[in-house]
Structure formats: C-alpha cells, structure tokens
N, C-alpha and C. Protein backbone atom coordinates (compact mmCIF):
# COMPACT_ATOMS: atom_id res chain seq x y z
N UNK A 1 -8.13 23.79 -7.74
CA UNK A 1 -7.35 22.65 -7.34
C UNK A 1 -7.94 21.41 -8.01
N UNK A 2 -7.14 20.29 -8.83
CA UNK A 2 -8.04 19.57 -9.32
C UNK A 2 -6.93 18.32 -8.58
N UNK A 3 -7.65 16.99 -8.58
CA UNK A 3 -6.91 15.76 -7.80
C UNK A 3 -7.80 14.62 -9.20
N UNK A 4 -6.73 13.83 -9.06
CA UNK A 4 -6.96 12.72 -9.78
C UNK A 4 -6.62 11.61 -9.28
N UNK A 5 -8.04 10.89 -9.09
CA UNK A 5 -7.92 9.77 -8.25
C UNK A 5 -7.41 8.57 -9.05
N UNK A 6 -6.43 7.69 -9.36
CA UNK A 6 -5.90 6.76 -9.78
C UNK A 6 -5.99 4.87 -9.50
N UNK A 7 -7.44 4.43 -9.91
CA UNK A 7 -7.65 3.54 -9.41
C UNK A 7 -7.79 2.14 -10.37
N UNK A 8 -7.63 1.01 -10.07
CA UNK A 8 -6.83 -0.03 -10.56
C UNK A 8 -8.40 -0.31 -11.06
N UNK A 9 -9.39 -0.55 -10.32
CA UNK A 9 -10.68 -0.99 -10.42
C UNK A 9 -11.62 -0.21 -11.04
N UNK A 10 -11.47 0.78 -10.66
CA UNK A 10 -12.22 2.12 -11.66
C UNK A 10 -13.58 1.64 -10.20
N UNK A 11 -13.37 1.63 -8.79
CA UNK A 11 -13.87 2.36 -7.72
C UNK A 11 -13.99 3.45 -6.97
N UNK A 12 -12.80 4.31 -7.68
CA UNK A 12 -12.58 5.49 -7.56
C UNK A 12 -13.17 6.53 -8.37
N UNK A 13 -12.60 7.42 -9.19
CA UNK A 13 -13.29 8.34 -9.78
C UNK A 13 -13.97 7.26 -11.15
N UNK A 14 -12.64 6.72 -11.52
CA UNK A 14 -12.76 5.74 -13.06
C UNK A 14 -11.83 6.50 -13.80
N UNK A 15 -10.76 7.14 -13.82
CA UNK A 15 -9.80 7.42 -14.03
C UNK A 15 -8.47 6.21 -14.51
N UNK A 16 -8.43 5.77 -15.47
CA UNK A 16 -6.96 4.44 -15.86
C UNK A 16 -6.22 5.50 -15.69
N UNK A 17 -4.90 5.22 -14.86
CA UNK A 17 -3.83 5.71 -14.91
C UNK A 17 -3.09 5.99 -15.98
N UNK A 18 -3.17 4.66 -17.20
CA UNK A 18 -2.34 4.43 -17.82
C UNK A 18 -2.58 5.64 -19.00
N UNK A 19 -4.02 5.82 -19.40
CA UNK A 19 -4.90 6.63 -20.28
C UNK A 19 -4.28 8.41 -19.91
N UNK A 20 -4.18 8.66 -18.62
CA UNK A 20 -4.00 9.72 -18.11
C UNK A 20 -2.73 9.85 -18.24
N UNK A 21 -1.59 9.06 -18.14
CA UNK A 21 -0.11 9.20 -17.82
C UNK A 21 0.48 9.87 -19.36
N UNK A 22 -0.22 9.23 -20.43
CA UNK A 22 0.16 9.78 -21.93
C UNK A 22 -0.48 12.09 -22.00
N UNK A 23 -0.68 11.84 -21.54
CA UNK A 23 -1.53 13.52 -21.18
C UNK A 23 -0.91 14.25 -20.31
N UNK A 24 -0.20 13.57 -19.06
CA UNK A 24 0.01 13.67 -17.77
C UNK A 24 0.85 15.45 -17.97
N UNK A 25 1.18 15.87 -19.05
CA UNK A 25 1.55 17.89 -19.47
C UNK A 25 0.67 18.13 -18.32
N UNK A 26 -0.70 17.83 -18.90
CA UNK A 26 -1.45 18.74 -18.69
C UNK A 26 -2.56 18.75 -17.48
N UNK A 27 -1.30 18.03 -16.99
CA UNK A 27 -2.10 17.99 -15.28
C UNK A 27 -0.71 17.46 -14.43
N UNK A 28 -0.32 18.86 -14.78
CA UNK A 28 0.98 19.37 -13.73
C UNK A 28 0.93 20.00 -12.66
N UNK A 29 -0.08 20.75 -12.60
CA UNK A 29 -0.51 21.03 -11.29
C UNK A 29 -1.54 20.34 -10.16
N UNK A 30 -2.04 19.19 -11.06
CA UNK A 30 -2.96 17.85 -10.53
C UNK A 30 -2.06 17.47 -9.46
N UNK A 31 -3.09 17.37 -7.97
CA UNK A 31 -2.36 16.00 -6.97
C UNK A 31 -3.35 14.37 -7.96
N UNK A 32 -2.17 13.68 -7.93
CA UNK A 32 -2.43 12.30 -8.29
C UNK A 32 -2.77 11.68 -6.46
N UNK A 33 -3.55 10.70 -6.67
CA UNK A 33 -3.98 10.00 -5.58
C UNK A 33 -3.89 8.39 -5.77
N UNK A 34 -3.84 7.47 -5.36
CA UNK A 34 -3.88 6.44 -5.69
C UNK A 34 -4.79 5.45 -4.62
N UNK A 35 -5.43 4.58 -4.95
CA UNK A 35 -6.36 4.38 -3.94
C UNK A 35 -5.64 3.07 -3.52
N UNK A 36 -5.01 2.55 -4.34
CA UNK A 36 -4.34 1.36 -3.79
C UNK A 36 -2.99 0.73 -4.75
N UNK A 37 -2.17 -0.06 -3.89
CA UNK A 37 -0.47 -0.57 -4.69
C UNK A 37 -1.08 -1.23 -5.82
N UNK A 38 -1.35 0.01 -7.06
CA UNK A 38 -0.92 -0.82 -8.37
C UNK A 38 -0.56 0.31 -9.06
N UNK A 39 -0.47 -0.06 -10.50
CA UNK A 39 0.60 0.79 -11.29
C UNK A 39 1.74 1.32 -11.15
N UNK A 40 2.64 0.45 -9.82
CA UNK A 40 3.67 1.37 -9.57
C UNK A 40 4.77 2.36 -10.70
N UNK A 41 5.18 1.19 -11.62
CA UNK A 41 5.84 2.09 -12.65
C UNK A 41 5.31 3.42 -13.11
N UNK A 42 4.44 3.57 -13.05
CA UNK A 42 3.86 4.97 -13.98
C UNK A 42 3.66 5.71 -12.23
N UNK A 43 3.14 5.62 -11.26
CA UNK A 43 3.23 6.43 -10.00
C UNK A 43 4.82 6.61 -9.87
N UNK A 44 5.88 6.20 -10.00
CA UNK A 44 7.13 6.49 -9.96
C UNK A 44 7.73 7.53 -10.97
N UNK A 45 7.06 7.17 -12.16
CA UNK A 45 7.51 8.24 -13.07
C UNK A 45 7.25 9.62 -13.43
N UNK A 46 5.62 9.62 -12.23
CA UNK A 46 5.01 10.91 -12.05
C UNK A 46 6.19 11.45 -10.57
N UNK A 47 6.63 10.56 -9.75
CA UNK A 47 7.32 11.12 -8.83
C UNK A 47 8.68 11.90 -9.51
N UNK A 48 9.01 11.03 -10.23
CA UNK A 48 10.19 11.43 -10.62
C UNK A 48 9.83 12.58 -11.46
N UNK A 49 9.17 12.58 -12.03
CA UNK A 49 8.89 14.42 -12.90
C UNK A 49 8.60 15.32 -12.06
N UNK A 50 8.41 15.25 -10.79
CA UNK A 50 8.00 16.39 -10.21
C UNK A 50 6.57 16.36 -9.83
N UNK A 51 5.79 15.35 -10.32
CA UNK A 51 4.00 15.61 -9.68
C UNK A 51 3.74 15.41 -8.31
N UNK A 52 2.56 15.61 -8.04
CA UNK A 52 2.43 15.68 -6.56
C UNK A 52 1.26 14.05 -6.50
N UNK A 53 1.99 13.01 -5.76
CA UNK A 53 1.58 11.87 -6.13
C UNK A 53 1.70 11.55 -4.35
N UNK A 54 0.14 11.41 -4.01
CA UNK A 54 0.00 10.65 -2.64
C UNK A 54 -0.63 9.32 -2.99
N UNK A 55 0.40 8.77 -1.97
CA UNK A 55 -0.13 7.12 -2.11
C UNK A 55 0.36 6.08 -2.85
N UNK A 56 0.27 5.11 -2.84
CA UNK A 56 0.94 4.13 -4.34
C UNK A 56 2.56 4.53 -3.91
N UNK A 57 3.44 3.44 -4.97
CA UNK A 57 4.59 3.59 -5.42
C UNK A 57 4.96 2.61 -4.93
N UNK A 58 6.22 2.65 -5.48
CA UNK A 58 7.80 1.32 -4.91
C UNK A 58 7.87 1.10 -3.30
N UNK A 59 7.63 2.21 -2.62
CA UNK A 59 8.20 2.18 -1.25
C UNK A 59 6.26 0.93 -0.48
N UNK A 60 5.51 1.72 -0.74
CA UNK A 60 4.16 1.01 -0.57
C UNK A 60 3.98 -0.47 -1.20
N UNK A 61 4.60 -0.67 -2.20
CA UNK A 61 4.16 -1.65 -2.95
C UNK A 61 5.05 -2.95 -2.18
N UNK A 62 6.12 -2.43 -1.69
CA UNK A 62 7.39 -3.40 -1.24
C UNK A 62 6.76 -3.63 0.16
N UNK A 63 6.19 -2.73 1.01
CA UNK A 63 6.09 -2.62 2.37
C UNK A 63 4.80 -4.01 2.01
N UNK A 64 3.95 -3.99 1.31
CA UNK A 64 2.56 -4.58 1.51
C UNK A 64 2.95 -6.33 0.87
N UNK A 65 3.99 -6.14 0.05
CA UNK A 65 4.11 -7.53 -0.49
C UNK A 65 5.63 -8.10 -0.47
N UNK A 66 6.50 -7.78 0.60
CA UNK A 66 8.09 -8.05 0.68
C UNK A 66 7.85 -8.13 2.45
N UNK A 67 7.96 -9.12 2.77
CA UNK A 67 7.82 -9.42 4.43
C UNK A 67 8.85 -9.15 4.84
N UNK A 68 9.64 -9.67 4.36
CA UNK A 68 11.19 -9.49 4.84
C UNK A 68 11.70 -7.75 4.97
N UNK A 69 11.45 -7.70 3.32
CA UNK A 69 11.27 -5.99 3.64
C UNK A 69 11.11 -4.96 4.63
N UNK A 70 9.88 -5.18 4.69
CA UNK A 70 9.29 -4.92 5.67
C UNK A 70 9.42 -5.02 6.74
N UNK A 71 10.17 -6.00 7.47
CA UNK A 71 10.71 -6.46 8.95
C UNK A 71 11.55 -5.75 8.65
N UNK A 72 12.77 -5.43 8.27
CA UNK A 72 14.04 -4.83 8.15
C UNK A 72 13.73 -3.40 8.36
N UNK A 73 12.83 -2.90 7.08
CA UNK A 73 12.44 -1.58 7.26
C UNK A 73 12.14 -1.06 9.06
N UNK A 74 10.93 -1.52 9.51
CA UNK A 74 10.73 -1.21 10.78
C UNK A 74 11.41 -1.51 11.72
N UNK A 75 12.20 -2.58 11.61
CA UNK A 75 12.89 -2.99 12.81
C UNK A 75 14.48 -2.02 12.79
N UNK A 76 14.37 -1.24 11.89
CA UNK A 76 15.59 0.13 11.62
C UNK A 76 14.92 1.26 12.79
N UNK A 77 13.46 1.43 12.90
CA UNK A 77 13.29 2.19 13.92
C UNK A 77 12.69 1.54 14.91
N UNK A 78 13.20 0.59 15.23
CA UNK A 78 12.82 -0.37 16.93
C UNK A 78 11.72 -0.70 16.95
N UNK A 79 10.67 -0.73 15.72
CA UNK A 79 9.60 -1.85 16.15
C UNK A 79 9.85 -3.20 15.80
N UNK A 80 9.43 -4.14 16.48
CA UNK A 80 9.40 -5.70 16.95
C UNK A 80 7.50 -6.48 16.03
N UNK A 81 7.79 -6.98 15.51
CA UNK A 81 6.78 -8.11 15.11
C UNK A 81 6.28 -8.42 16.25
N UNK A 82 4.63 -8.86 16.15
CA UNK A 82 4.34 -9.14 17.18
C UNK A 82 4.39 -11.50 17.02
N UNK A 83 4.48 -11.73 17.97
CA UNK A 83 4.84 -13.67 17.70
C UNK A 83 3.22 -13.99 16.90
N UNK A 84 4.00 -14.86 16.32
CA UNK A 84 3.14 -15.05 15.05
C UNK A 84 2.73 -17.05 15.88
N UNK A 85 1.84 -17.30 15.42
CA UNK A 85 1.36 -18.97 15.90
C UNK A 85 0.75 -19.60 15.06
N UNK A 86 0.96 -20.60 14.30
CA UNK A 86 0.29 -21.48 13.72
C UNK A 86 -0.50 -23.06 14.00
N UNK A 87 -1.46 -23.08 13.46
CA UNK A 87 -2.06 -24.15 14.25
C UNK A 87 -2.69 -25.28 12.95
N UNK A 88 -2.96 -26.95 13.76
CA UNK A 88 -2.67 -27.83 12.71
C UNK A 88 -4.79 -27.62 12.76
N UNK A 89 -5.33 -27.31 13.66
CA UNK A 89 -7.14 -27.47 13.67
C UNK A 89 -7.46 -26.23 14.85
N UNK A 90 -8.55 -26.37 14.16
CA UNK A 90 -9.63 -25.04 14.65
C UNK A 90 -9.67 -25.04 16.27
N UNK A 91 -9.51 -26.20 16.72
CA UNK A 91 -9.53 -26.75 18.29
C UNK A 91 -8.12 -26.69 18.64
N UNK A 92 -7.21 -26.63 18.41
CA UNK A 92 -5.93 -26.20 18.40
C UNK A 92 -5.98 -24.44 18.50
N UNK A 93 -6.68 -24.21 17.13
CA UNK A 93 -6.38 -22.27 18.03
C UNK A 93 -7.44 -21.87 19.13
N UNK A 94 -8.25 -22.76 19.14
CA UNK A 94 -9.58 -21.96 20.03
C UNK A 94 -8.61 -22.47 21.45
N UNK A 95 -8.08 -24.11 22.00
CA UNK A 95 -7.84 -24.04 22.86
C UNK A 95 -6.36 -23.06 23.07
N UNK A 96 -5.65 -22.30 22.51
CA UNK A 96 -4.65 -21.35 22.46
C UNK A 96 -5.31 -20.08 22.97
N UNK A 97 -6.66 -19.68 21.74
CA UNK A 97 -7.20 -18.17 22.44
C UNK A 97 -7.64 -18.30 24.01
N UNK A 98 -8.36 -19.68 24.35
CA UNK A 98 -8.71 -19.88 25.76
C UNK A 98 -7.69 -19.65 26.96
N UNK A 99 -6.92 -19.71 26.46
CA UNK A 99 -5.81 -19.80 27.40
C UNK A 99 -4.85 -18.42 27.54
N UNK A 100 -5.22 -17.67 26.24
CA UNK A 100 -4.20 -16.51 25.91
C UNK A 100 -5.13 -15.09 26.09
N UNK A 101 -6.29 -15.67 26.73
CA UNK A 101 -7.44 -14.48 26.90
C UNK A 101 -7.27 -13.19 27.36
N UNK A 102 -7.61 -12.07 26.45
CA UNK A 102 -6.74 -10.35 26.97
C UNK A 102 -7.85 -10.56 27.89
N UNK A 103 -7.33 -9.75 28.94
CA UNK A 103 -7.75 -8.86 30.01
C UNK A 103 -8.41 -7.72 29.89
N UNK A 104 -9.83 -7.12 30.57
CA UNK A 104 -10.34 -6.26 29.84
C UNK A 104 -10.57 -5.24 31.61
C-alpha cells in the first residue's frame, strides 16, 4: 500500500504535488493525502481520474474560505451559526465575558 502525502509546505512527507501530478500513471494505486486546502486544481483532477484522494479539493477549499458558502451549505442540514459579537476595546469584551459566564 503506498500513500502520498501532498503538502504545500513540504511538512509532510516533502512530496510537491505539482512534481508528482506529471507521473501521477504511476501511482494509480497511491491514496493521495493532502495535509491542507492547497493545490486544489491538480487534487480535482486526481478526483476526476479516478485516484483515491483524501482531503483537499473544491468542496474543502470553499467550506474554509466562502462564509457565505458555508452558512448555506450547513444550514441545508439544520445547523445554526452560533451569534457572533464584536467589540470596539478589550474592556468591552472582558465586561461581555463577565457577564456571559458558562456555568460549570
């Protein structure tokens, strides 16, 4: 079984995607891995041939950087955002957490 870890930083194995994708014959039976949303174009084009590609892609890449997206997406299966608060000073959110203190 061989896996090829696909990482933007080369924190992973040190594998460039891009280096590997020109070769990519001969690692057809390779799971591709991706350690994090980059390279989507070339993780899509391994989907679309048939490789076995966890992680990464269009659907990940949209969820992590399309808010809107993302609200729509989940709120299709009934999850709710949790209320979001902004504040103008540091004494502004501390007196908010004081007041909004979980229960333990």
């Amino acid at each position: 079984m061989q896996f090829i870890v696909a990482t933007k930083d080369y924190a992973g194995l040190g594998f460039a995607v891009q280096q590997l994708l020109k070769r990519r014959s001969e690692f057809k039976d390779a799971y591709w891995v991706w350690d994090l949303n980059h390279s989507v174009d070339e993780n899509e084009v391994l989907r679309r041939e048939g490789f076995r590609v966890l992680g990464g892609g269009a659907h990940a890449y949209t969820m992590e950087h399309d808010r809107k997206a993302c609200l729509d997406f989940v709120g299709r299966y009934g999850l709710e955002t949790p209320p979001s608060f902004s504040f103008d000073s540091p004494g502004e959110a501390m007196k908010f957490c004081a007041g909004h203190a979980a229960a333990h």
